[in-house]
N, C-alpha and C. Protein backbone atom coordinates (compact mmCIF):
# COMPACT_ATOMS: atom_id res chain seq x y z
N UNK A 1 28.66 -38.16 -30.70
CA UNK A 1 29.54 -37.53 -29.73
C UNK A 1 29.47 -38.33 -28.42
N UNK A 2 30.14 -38.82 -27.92
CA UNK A 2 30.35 -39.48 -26.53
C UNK A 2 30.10 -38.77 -25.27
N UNK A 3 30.05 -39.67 -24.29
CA UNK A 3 29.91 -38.75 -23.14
C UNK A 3 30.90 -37.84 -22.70
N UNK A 4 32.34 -38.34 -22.51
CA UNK A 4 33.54 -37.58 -22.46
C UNK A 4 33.33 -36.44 -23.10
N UNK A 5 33.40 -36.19 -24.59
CA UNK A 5 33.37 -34.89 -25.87
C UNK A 5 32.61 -33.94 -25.02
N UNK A 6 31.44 -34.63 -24.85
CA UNK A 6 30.03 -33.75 -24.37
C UNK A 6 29.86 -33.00 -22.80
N UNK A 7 31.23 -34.07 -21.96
CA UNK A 7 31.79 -33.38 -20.78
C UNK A 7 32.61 -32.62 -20.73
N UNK A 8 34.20 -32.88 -21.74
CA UNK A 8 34.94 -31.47 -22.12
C UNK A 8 33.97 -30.24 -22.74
N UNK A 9 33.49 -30.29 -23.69
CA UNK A 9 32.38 -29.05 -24.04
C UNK A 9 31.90 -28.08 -23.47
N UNK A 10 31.16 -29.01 -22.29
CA UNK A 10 30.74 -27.89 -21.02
C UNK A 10 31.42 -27.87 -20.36
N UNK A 11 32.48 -28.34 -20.04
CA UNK A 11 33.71 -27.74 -19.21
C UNK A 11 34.29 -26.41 -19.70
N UNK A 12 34.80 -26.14 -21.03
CA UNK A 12 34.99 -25.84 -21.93
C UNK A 12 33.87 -24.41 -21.35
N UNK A 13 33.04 -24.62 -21.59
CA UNK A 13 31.66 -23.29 -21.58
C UNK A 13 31.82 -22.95 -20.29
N UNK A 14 32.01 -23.73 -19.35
CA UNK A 14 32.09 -22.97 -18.33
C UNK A 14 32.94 -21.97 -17.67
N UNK A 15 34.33 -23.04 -18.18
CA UNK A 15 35.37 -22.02 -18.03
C UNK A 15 35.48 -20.99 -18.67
N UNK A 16 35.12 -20.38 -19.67
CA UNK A 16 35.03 -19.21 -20.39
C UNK A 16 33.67 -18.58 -20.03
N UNK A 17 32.94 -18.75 -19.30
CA UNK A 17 31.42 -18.30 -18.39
C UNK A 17 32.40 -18.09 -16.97
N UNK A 18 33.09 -18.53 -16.86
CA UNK A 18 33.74 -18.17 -15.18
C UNK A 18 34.44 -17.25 -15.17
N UNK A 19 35.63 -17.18 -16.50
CA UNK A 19 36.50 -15.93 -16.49
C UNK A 19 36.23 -15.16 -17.40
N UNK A 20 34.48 -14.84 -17.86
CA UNK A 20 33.71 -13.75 -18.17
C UNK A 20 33.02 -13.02 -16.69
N UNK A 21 32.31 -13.92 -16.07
CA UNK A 21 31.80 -13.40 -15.02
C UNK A 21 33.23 -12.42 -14.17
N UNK A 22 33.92 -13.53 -13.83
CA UNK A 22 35.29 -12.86 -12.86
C UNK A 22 35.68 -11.44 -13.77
N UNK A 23 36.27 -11.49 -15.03
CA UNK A 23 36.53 -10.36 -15.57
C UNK A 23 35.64 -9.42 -15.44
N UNK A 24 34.28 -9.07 -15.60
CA UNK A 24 33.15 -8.45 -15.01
C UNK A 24 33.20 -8.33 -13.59
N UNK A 25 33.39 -8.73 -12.74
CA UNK A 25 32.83 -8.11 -11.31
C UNK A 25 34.33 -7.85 -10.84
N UNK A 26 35.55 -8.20 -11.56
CA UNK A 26 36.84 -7.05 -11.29
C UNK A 26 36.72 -5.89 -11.80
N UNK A 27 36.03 -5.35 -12.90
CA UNK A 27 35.82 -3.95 -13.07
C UNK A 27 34.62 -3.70 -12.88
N UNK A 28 33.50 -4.36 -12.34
CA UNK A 28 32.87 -3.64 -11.16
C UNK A 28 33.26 -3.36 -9.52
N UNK A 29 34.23 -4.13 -9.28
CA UNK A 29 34.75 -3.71 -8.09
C UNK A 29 36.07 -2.92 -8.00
N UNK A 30 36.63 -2.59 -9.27
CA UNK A 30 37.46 -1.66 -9.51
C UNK A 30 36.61 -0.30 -9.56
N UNK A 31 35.71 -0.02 -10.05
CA UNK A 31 34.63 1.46 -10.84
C UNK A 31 34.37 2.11 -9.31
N UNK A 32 33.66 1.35 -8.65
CA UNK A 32 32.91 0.60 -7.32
C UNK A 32 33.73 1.77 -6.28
N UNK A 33 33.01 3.35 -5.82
CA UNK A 33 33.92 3.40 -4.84
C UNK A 33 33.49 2.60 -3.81
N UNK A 34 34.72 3.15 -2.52
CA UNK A 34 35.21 2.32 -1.60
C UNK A 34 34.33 2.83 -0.53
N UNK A 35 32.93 3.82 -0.37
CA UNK A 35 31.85 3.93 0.41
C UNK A 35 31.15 2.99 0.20
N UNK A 36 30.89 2.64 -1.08
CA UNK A 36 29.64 2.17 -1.79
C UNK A 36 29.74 0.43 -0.58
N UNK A 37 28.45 0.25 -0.37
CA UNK A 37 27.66 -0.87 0.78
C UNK A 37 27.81 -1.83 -0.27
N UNK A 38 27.89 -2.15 -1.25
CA UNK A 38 28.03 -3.42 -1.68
C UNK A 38 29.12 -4.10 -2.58
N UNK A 39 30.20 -3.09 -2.09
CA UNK A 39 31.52 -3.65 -2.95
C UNK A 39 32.23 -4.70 -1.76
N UNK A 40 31.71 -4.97 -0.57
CA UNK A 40 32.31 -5.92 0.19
C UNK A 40 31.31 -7.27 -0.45
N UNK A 41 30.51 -7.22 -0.80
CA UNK A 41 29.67 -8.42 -1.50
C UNK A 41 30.14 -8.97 -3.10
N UNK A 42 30.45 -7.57 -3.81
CA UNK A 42 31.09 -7.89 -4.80
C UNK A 42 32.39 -8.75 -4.96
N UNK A 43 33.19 -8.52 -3.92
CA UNK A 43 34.81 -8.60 -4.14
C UNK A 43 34.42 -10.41 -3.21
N UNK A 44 33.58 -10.89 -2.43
CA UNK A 44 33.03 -11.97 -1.86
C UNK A 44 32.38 -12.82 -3.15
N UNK A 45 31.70 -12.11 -4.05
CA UNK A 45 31.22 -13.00 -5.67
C UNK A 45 32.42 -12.83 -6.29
N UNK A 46 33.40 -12.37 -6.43
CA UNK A 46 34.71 -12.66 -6.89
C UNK A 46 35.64 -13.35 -6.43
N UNK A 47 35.67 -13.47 -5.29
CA UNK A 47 36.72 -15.07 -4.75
C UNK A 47 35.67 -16.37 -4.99
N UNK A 48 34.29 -16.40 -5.07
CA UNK A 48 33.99 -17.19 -5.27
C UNK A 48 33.79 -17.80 -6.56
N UNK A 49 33.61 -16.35 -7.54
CA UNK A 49 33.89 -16.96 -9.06
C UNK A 49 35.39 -17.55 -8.71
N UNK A 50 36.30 -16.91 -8.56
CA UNK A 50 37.79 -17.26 -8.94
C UNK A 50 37.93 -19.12 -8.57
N UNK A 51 37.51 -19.30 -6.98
CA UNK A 51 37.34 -20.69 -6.44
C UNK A 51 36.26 -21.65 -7.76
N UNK A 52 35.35 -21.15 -7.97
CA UNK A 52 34.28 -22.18 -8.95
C UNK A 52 35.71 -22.67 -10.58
N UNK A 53 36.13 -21.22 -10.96
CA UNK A 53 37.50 -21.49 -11.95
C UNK A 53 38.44 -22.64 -11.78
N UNK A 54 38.83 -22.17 -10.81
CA UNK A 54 39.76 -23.49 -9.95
C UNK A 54 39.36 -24.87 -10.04
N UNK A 55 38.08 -25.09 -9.64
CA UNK A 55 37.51 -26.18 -9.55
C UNK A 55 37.11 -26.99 -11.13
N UNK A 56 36.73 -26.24 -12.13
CA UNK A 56 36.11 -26.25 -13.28
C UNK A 56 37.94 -26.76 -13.79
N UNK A 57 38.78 -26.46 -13.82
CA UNK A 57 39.81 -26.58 -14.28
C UNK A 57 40.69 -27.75 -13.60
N UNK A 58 40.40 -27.70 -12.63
CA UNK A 58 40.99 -29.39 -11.95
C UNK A 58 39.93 -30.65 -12.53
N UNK A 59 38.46 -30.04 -12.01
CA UNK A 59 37.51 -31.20 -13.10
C UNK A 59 38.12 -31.61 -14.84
N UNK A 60 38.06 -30.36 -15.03
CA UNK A 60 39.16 -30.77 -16.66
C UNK A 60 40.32 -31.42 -16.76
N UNK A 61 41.17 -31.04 -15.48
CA UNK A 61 42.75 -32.04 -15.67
C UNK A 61 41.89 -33.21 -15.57
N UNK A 62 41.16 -34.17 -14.70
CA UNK A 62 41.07 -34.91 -14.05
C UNK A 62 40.03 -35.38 -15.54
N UNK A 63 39.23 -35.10 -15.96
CA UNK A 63 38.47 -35.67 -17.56
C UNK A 63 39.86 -36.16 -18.43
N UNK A 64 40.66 -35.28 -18.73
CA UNK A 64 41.46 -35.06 -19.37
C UNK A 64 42.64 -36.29 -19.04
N UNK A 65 42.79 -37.05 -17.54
CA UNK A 65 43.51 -37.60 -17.37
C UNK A 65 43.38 -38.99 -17.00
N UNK A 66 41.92 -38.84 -17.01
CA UNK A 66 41.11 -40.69 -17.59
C UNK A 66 40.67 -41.35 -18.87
N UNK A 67 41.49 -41.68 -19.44
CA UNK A 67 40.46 -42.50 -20.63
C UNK A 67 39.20 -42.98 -20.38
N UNK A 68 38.48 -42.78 -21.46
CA UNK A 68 36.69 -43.46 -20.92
C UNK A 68 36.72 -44.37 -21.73
């Protein structure tokens, strides 16, 4: 397996680890009332999952759009 294969792969894992996490802490910050002290921290680990997604997925165009 090459280095490329072995870099899509975990790209691959991550992105489906990113929009597991994100899908998880949207229905914890959906459940989550709106007293509760740590749903402003939650919905803050959710733009930042969403941003890490973003990133994980431009790294992939950008694998995806160099031959090695």
């Amino acid at each position: 397996m090459s280095q490329r294969e072995l870099a899509k792969i975990h790209i691959e894992v991550l992105i489906r680890l990113a929009e597991k996490v994100e899908k998880d802490l949207k229905e914890a910050y959906e459940r989550i009332p709106a007293y509760f002290s740590a749903k402003p921290y939650i919905h803050r680990a959710l733009r930042n999952v969403e941003n890490m997604r973003k990133i994980i997925r431009e790294l992939d165009s950008f694998i995806s759009s160099h031959k090695g």
